[in-house]
PDB file of N, CA and C in Angstrom:
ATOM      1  N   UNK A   1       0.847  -1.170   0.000  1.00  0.00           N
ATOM      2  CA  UNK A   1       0.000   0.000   0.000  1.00  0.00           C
ATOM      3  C   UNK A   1       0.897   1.238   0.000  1.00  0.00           C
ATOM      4  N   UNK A   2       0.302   2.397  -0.642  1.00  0.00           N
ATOM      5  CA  UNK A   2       1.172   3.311  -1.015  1.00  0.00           C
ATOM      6  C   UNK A   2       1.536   4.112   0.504  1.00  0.00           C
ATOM      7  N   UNK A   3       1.942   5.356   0.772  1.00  0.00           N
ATOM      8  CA  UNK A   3       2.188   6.017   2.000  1.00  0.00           C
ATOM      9  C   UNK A   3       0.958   6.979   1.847  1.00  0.00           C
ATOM     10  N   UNK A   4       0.564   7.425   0.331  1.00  0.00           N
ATOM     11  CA  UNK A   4      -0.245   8.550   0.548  1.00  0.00           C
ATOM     12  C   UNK A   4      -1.819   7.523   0.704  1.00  0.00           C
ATOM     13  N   UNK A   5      -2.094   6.573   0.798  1.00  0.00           N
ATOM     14  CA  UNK A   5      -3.014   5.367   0.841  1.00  0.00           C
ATOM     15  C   UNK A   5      -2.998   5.324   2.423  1.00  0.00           C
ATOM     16  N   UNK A   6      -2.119   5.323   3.264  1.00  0.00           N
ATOM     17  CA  UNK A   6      -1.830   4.848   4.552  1.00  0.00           C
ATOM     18  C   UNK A   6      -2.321   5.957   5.932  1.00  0.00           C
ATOM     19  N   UNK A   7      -1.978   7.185   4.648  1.00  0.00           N
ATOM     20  CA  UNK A   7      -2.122   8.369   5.346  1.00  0.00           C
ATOM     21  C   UNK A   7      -3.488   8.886   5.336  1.00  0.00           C
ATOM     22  N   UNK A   8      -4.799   8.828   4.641  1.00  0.00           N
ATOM     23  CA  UNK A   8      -5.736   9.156   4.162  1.00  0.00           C
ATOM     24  C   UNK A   8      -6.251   7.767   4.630  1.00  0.00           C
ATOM     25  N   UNK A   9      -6.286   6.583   5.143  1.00  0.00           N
ATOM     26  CA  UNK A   9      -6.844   5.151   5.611  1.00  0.00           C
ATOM     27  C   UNK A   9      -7.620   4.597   4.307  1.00  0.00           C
ATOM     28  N   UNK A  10      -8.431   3.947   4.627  1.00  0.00           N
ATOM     29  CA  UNK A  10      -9.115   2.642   3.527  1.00  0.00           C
ATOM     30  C   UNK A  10      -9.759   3.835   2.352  1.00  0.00           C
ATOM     31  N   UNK A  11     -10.068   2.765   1.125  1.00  0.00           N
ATOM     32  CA  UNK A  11     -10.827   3.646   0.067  1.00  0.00           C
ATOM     33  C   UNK A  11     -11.957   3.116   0.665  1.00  0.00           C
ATOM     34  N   UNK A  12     -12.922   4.210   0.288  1.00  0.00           N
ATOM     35  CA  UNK A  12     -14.275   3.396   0.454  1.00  0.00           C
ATOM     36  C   UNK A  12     -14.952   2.544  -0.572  1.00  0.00           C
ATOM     37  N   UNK A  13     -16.014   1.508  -0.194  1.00  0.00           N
ATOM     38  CA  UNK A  13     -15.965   0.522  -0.814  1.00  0.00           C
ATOM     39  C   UNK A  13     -17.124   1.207  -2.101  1.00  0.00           C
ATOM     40  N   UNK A  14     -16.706   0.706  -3.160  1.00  0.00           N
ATOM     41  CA  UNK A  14     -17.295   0.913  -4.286  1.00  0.00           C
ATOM     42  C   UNK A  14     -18.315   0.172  -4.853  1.00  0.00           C
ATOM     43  N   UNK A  15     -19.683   0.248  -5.635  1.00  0.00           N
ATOM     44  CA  UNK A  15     -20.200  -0.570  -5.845  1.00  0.00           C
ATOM     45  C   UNK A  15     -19.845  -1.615  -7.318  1.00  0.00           C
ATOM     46  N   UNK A  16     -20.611  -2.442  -7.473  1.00  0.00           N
ATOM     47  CA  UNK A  16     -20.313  -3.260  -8.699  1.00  0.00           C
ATOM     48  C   UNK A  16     -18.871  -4.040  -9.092  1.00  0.00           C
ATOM     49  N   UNK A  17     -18.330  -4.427  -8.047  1.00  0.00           N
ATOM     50  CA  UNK A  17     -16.772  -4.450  -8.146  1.00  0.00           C
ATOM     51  C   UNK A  17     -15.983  -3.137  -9.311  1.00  0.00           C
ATOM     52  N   UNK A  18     -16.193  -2.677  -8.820  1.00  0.00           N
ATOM     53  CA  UNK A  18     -15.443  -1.584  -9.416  1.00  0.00           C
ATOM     54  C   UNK A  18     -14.294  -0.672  -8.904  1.00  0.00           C
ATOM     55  N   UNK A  19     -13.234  -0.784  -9.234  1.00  0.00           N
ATOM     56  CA  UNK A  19     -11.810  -0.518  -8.436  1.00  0.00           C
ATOM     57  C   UNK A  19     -12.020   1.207  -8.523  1.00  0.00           C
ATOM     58  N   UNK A  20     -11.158   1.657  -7.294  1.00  0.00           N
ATOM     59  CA  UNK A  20     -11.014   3.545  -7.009  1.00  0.00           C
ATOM     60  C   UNK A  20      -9.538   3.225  -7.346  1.00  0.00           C
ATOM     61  N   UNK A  21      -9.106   3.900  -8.572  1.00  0.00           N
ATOM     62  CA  UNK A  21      -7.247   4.289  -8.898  1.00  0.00           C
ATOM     63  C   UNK A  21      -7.221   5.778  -8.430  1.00  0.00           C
ATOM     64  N   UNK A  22      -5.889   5.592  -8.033  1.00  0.00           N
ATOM     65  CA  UNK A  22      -5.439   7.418  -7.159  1.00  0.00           C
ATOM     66  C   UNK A  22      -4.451   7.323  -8.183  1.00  0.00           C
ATOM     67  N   UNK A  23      -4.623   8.927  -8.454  1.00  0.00           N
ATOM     68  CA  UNK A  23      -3.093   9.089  -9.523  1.00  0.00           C
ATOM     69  C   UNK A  23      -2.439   9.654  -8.948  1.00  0.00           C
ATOM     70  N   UNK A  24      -1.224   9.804  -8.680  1.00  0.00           N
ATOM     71  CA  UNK A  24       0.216   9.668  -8.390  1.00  0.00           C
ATOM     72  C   UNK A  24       0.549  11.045  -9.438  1.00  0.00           C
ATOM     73  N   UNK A  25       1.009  12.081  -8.678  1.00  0.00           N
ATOM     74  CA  UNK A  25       1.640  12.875  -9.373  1.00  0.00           C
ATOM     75  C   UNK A  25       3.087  12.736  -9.483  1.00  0.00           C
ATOM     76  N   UNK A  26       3.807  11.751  -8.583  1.00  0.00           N
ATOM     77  CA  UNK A  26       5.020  11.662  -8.021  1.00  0.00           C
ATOM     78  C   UNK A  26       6.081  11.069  -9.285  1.00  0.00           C
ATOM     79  N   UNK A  27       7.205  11.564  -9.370  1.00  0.00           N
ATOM     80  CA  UNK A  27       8.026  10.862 -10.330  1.00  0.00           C
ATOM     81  C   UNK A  27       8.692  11.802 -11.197  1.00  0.00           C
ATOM     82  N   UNK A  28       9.140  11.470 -12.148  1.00  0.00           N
ATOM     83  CA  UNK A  28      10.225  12.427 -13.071  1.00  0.00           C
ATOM     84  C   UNK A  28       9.319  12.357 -14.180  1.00  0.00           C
ATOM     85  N   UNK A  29       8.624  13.245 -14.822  1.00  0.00           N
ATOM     86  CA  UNK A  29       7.797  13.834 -15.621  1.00  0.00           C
ATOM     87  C   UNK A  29       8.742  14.427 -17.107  1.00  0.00           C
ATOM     88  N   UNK A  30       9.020  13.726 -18.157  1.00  0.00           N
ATOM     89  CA  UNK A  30       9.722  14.497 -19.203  1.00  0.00           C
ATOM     90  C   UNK A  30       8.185  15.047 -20.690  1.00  0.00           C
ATOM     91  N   UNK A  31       8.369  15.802 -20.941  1.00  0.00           N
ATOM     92  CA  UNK A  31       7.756  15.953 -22.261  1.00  0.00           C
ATOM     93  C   UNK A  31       7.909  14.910 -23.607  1.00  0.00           C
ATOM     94  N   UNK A  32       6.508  14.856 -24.311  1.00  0.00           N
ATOM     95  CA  UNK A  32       7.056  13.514 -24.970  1.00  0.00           C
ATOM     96  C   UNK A  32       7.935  14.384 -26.373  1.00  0.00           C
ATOM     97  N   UNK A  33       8.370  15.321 -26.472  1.00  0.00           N
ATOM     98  CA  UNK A  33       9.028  15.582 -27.743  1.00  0.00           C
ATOM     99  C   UNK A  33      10.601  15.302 -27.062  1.00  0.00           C
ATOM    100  N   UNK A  34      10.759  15.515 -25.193  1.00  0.00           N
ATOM    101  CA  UNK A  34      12.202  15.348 -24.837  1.00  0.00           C
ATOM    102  C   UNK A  34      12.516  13.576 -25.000  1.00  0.00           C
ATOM    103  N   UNK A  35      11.872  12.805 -24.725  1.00  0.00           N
ATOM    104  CA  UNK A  35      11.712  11.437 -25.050  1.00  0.00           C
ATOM    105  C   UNK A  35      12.015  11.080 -26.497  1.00  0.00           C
ATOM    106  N   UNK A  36      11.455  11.797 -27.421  1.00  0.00           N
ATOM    107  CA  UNK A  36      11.763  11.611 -28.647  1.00  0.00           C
ATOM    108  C   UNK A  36      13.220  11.918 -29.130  1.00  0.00           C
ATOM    109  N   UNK A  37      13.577  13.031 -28.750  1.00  0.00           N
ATOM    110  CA  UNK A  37      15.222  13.408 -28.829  1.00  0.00           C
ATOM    111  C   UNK A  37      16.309  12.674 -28.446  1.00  0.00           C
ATOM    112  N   UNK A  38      15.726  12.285 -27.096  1.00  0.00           N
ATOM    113  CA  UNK A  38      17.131  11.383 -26.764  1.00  0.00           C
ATOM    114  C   UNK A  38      16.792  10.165 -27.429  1.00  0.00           C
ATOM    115  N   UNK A  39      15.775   9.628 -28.072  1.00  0.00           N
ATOM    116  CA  UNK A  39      15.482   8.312 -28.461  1.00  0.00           C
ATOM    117  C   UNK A  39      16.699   8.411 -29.945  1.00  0.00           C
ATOM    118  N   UNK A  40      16.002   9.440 -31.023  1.00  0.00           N
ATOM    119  CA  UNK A  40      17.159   9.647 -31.954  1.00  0.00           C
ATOM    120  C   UNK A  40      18.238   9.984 -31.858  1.00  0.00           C
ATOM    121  N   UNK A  41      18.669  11.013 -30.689  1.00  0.00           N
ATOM    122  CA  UNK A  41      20.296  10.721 -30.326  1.00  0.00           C
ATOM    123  C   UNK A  41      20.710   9.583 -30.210  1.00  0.00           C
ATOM    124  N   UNK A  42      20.049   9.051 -29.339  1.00  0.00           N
ATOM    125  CA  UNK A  42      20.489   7.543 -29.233  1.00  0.00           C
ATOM    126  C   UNK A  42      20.642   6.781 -30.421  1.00  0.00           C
ATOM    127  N   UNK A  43      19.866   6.526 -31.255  1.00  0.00           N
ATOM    128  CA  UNK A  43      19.739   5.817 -32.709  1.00  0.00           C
ATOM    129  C   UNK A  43      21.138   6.147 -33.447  1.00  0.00           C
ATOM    130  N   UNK A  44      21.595   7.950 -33.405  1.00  0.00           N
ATOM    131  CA  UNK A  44      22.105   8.322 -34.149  1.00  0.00           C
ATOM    132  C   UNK A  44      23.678   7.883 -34.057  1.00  0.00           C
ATOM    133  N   UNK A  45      24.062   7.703 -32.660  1.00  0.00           N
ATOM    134  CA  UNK A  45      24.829   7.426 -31.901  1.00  0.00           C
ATOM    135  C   UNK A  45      25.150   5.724 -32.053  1.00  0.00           C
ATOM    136  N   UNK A  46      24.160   5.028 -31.882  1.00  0.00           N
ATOM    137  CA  UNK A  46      24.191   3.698 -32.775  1.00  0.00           C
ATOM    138  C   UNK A  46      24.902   3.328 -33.699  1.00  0.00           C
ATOM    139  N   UNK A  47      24.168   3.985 -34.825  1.00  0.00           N
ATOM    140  CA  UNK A  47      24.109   4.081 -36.728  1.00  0.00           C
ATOM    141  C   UNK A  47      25.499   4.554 -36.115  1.00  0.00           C
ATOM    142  N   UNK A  48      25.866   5.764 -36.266  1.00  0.00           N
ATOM    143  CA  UNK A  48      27.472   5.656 -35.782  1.00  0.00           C
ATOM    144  C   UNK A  48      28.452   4.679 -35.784  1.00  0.00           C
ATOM    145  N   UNK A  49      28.218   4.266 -34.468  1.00  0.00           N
ATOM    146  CA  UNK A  49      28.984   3.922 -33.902  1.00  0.00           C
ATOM    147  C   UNK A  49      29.407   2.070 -34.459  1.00  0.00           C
ATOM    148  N   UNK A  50      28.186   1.684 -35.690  1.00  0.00           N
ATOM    149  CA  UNK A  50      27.765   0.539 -36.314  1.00  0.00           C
ATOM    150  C   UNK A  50      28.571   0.860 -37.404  1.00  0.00           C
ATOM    151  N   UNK A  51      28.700   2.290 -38.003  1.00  0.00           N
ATOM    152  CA  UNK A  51      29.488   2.823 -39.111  1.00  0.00           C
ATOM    153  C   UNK A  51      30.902   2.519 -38.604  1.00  0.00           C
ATOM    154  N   UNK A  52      31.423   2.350 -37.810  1.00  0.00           N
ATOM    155  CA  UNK A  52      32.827   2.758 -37.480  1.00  0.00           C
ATOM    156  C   UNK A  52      33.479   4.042 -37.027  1.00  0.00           C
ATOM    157  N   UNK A  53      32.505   5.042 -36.981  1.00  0.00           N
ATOM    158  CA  UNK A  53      32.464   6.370 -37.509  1.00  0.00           C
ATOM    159  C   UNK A  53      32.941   7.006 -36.084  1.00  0.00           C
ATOM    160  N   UNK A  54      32.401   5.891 -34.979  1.00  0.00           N
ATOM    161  CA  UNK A  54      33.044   6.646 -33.630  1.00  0.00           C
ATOM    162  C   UNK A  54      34.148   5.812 -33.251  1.00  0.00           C
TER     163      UNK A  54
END
């Protein structure tokens, strides 16, 4: 169980079996165009380095 779950006690019970998700703001958050960049650096760096080139 999470800490922010522990701190706030039980969810209350829901009907129809139907689950309560808490979202989590917590964590390292990048933009998806910064994800994309290092993905093709990376590639580029590859292809490179597959060339002989590094």
């Amino acid at each position: 169980m999470s800490k922010r779950r522990k701190k706030e006690g039980p969810a209350p019970m829901t009907g129809a079996g139907l689950v309560r998700y808490y979202e989590e703001d917590k964590g390292i958050n990048f933009k998806p165009s910064v994800v994309i960049g290092i993905a093709v650096a990376f590639s580029v760096v590859i292809a490179l380095a597959d060339a002989g080139a590094l």
